[in-house]
Protein backbone atom coordinates (compact mmCIF):
# COMPACT_ATOMS: atom_id res chain seq x y z
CA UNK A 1 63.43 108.59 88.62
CA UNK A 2 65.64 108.28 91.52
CA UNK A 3 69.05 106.91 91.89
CA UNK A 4 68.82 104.53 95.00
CA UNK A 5 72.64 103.63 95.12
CA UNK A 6 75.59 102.23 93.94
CA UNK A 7 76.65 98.70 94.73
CA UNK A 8 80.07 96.94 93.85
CA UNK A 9 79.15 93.02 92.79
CA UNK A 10 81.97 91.34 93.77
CA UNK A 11 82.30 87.61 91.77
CA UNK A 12 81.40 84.65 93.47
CA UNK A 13 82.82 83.27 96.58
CA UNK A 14 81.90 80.40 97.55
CA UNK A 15 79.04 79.83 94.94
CA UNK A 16 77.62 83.20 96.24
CA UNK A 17 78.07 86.67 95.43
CA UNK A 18 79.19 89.27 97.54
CA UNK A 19 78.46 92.83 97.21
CA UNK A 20 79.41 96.58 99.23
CA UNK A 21 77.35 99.73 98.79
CA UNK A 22 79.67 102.86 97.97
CA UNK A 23 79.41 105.37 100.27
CA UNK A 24 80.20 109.22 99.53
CA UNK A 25 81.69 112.02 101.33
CA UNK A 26 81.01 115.73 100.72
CA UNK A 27 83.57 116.52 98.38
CA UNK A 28 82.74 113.66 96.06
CA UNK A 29 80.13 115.48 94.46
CA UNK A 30 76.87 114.21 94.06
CA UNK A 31 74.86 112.36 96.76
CA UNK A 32 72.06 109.37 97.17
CA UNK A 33 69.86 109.43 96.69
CA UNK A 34 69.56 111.69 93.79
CA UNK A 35 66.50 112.57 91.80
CA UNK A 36 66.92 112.98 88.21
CA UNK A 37 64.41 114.61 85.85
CA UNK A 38 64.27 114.12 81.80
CA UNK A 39 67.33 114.66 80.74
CA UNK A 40 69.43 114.96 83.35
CA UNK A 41 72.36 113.46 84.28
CA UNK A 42 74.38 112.79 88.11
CA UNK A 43 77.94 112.51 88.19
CA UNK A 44 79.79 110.20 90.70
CA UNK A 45 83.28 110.51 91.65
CA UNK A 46 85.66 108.52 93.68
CA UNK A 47 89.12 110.58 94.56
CA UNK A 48 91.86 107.97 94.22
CA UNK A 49 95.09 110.61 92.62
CA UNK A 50 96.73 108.49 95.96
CA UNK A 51 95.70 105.28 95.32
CA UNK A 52 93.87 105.57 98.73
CA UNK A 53 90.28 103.99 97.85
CA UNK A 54 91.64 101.61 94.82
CA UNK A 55 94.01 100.28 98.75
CA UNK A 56 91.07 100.30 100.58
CA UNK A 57 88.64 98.56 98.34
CA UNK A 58 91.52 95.86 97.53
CA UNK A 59 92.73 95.56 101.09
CA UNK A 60 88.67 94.96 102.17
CA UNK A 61 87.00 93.18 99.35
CA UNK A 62 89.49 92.09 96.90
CA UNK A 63 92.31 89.85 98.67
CA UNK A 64 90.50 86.85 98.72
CA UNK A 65 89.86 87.10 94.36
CA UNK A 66 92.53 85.91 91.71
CA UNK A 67 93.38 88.27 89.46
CA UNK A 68 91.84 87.17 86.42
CA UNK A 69 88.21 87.75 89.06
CA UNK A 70 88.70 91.22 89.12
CA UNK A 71 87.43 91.86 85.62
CA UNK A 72 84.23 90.53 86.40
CA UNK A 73 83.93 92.92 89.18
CA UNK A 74 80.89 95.19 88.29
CA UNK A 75 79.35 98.83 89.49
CA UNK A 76 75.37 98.26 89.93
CA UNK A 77 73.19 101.16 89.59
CA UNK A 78 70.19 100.75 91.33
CA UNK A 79 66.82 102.70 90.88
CA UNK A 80 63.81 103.91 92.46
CA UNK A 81 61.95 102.18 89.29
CA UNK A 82 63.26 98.86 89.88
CA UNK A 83 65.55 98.87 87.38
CA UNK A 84 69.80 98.11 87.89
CA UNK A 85 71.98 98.51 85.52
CA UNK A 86 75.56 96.50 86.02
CA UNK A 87 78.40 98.22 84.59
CA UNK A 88 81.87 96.55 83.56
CA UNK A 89 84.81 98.27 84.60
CA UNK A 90 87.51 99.94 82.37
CA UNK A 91 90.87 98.20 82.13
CA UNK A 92 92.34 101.22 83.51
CA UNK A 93 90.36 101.15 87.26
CA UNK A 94 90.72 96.89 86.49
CA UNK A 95 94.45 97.34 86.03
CA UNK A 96 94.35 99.60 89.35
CA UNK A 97 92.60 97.56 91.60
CA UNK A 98 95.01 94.54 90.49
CA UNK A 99 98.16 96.66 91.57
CA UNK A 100 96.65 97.96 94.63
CA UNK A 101 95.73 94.41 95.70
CA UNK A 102 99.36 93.24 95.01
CA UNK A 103 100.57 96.21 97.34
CA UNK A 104 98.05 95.64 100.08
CA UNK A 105 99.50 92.03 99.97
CA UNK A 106 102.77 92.77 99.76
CA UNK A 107 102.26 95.24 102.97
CA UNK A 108 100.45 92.40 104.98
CA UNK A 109 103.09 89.80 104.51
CA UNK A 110 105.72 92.45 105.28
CA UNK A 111 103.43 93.01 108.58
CA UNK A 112 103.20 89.30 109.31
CA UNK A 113 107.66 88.74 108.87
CA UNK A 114 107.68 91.92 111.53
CA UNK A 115 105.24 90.41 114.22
């Protein structure tokens, strides 16, 4: 089995759902695909120690959401047997993205006063 990729669901918008493939960079360990044999397992990490994805991802996908939509943001897993498995997010990242999207709005409306 293969994992095809990793997909943020994003809740609807409009009556439809919006979604954004996570990409990887070298240094965040494993990459897609990735094959897995019996037993084995892939790790997937996302760096944020400086809040710089949880900004990004908020800034890009999550301004338009109310807070109480973040929760039912979800991590789908998608596989080369046709199989996805959607993943809830731990308060902890939830809690996250929710301050990083109050910063990224609090930076934009600080941009808008300047200009």
């Amino acid at each position: 089995m293969r994992i095809e990729s990793l997909i943020w669901e994003l809740p609807k918008q409009k009556s439809e759902w919006r979604h954004a493939y996570q990409m990887f960079n070298e240094s965040d360990g494993e990459h897609l695909p990735k094959q897995l044999v019996h037993g084995e397992r892939a790790n997937f990490t996302l760096s944020d120690e400086d809040y710089s994805w949880s900004l990004r991802f908020a800034g890009q996908f999550l301004k338009e959401l109310k807070d109480s939509e973040i929760s039912g943001v979800r991590l789908v897993v998608t596989t080369s047997i046709n199989q996805s498995v959607k993943v809830k997010l731990e308060q902890e990242l939830i809690n996250r993205l929710k301050e990083a999207k109050e910063f990224a709005r609090k930076q934009k409306s600080k941009k808008d006063a300047a200009n």
